[in-house]
N, C-alpha and C. Protein backbone atom coordinates (compact mmCIF):
# COMPACT_ATOMS: atom_id res chain seq x y z
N UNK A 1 64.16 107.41 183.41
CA UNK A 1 64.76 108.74 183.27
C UNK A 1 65.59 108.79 181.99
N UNK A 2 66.32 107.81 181.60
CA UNK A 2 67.10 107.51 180.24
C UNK A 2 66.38 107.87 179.35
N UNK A 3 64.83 106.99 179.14
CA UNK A 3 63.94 106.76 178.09
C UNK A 3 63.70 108.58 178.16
N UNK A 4 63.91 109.40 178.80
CA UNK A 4 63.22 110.79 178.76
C UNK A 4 61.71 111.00 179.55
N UNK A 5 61.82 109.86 180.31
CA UNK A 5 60.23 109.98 181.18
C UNK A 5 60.61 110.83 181.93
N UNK A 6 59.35 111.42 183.21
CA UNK A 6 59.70 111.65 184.30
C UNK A 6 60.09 111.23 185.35
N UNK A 7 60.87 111.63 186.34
CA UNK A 7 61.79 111.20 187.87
C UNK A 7 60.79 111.29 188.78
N UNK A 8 59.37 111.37 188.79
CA UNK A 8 58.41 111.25 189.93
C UNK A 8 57.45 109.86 190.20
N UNK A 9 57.56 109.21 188.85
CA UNK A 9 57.30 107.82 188.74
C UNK A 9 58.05 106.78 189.09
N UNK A 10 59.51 106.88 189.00
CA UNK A 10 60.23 106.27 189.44
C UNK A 10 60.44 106.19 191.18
N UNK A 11 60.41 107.27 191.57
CA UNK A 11 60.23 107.84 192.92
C UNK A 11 59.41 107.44 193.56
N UNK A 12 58.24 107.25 193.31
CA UNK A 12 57.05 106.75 193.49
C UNK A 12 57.05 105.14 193.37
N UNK A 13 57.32 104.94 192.74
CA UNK A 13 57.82 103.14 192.60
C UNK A 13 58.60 102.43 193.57
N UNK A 14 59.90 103.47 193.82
CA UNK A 14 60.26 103.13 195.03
C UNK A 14 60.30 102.85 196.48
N UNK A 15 59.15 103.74 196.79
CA UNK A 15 58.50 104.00 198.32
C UNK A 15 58.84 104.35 199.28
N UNK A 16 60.35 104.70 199.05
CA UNK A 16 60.85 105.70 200.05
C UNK A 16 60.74 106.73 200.11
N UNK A 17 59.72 107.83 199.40
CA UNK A 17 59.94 108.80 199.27
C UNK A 17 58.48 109.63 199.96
N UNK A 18 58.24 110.21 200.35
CA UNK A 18 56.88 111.09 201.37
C UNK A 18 56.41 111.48 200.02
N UNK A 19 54.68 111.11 200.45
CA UNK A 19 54.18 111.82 199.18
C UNK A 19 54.20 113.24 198.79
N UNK A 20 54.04 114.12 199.74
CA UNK A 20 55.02 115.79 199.30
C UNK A 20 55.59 115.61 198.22
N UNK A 21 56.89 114.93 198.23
CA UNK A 21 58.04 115.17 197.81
C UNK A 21 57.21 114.65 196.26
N UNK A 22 56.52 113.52 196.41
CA UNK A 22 56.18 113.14 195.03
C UNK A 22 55.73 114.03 194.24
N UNK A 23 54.12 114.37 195.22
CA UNK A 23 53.46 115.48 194.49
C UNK A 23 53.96 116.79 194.27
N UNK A 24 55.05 117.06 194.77
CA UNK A 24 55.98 118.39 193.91
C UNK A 24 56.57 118.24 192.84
N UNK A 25 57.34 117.20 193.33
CA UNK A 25 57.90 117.02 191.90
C UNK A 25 56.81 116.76 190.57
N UNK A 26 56.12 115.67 191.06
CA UNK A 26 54.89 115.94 189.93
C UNK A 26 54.77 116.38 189.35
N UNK A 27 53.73 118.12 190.19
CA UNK A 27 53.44 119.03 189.65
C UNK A 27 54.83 120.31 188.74
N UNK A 28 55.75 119.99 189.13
CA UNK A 28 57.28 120.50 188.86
C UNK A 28 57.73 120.14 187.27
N UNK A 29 56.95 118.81 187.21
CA UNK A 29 57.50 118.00 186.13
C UNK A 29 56.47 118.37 184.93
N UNK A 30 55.02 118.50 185.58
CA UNK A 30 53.94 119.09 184.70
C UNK A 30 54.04 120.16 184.06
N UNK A 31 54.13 121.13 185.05
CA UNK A 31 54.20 122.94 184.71
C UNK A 31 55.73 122.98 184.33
N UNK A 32 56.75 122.34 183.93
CA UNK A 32 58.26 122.86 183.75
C UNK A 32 58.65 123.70 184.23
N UNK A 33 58.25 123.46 185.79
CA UNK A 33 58.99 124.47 187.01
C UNK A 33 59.53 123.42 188.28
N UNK A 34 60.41 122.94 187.33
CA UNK A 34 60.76 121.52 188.27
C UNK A 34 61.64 122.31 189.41
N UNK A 35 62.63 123.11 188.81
CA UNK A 35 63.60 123.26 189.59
C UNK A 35 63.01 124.51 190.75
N UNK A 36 61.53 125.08 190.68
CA UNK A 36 60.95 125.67 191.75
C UNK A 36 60.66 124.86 192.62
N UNK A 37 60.05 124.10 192.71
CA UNK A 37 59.03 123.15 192.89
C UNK A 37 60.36 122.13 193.80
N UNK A 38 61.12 122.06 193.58
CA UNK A 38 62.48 121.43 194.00
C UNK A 38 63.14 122.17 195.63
N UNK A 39 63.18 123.80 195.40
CA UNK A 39 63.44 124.45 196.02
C UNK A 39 62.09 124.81 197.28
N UNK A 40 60.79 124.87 196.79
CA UNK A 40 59.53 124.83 197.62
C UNK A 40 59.99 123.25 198.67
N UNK A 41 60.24 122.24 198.05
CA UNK A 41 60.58 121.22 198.47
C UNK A 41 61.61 121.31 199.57
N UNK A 42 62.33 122.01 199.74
CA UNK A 42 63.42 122.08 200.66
C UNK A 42 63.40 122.68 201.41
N UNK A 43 62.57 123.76 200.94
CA UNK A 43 62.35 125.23 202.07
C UNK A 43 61.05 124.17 202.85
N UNK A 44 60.03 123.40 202.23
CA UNK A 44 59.09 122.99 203.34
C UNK A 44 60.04 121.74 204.77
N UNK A 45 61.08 120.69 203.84
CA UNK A 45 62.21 119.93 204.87
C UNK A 45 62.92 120.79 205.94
N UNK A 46 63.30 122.06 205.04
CA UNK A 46 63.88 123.00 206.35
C UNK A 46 63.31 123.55 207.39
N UNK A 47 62.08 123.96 206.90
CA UNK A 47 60.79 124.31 208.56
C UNK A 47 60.52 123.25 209.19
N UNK A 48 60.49 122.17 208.72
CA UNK A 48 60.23 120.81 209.35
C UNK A 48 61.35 120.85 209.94
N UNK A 49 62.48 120.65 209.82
CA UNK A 49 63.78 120.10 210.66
C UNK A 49 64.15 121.42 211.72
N UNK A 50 63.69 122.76 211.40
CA UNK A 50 63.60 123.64 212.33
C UNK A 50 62.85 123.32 213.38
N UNK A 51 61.89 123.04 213.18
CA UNK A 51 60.70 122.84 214.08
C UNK A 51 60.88 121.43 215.30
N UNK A 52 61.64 120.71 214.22
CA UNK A 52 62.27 119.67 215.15
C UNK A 52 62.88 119.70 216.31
N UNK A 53 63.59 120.81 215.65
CA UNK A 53 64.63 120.87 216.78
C UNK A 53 64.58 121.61 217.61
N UNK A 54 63.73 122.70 217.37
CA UNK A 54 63.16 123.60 218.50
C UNK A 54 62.10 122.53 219.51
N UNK A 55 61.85 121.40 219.03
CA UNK A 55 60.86 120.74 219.85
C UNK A 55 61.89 120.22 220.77
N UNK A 56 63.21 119.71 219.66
CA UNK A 56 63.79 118.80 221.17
C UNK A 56 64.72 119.52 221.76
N UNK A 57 65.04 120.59 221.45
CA UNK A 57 65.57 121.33 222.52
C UNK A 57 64.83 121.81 223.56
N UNK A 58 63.28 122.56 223.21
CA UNK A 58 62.92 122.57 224.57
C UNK A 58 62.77 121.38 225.91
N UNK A 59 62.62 120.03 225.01
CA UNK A 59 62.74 119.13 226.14
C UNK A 59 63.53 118.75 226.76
N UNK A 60 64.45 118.99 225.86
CA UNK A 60 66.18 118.57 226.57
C UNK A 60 66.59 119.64 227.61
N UNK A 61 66.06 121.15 227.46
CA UNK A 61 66.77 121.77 228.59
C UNK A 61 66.24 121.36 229.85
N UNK A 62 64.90 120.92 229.94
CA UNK A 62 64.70 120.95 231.65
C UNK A 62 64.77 119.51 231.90
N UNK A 63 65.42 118.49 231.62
CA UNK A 63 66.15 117.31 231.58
C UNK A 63 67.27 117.73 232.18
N UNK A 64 68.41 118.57 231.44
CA UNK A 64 69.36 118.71 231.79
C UNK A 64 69.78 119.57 232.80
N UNK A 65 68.47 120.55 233.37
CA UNK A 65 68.14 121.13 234.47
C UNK A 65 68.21 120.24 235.68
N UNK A 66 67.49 119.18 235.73
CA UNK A 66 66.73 118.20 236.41
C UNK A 66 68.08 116.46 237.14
N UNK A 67 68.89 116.61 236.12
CA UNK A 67 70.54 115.53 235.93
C UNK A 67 71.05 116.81 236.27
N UNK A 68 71.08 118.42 236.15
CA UNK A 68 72.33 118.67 236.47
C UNK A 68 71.91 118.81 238.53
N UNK A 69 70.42 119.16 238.65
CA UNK A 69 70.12 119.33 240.11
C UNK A 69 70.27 118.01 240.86
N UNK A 70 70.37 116.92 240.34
CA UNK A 70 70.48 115.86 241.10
C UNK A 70 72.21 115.36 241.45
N UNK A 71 72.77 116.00 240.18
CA UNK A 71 74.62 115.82 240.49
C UNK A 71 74.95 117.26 241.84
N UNK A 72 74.31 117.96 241.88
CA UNK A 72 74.50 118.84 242.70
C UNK A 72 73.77 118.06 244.21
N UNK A 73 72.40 117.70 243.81
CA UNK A 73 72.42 117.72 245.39
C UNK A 73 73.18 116.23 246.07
N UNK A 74 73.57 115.33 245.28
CA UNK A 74 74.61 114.15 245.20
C UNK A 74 75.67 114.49 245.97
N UNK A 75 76.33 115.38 245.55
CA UNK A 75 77.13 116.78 246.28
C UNK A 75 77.05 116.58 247.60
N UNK A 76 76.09 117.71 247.63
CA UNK A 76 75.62 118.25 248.95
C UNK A 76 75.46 117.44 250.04
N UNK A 77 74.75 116.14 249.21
CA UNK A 77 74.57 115.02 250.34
C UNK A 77 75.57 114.47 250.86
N UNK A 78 76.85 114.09 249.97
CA UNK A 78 77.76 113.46 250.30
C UNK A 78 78.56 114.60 250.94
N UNK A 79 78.75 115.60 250.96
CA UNK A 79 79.48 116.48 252.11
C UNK A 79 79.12 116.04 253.53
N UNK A 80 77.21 116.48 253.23
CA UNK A 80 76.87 116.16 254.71
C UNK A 80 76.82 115.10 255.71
N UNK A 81 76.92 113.50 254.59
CA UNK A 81 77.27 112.92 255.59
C UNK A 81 78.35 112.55 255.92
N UNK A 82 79.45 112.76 255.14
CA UNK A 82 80.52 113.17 255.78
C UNK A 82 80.93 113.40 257.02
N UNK A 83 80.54 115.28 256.87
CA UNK A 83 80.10 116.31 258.51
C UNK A 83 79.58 115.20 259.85
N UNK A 84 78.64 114.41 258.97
CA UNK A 84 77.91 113.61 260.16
C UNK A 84 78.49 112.83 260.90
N UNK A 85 79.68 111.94 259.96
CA UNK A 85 80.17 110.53 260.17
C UNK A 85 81.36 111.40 261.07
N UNK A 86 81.68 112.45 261.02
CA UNK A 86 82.95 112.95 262.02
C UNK A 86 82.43 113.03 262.79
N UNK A 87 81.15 113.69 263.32
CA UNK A 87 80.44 113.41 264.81
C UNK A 87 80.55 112.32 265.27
N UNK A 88 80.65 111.14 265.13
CA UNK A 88 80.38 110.17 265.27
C UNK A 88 81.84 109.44 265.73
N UNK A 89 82.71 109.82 265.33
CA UNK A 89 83.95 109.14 265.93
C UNK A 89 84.04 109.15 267.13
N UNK A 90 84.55 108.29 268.22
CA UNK A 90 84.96 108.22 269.40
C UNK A 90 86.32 109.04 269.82
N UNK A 91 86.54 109.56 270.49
CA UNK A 91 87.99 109.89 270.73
C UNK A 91 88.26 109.39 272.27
């Protein structure tokens, strides 16, 4: 990047990076519309991380449907045998 090369080779060298991200910048670095091509880049991470999370929220609510019906009927149970165990005393 010093020498005045491009930042998509280097990127690429490194291997942390999703090829997307390469091939935008790439093409960003080709056409001198880096800083579009930058922003396409973020807007595609942001539908992705939307999408994420709409995935794990739908799974998480009927989880937490499912733990909150079992602390309830935990409840219920332990009232009733309760009720029960007073029948049960001698007087």
């Amino acid at each position: 990047i010093k020498r005045g090369r491009g930042i998509a080779r280097p990127l690429k060298d490194m291997g942390r990076f999703p090829a997307l991200s390469i091939h935008l910048i790439t093409v960003g670095e080709e056409t001198g519309k880096l800083d579009d091509m930058l922003i396409k880049l973020a807007e595609a991470y942001e539908t992705d991380l939307r999408t994420s999370t709409k995935r794990f929220v739908s799974l998480l609510e009927p989880a937490l449907i499912l733990i909150m019906g079992a602390i309830v009927g935990f409840i219920v149970l332990s009232m009733l045998l309760a009720i029960f165990s007073i029948n049960e005393i001698p007087f």
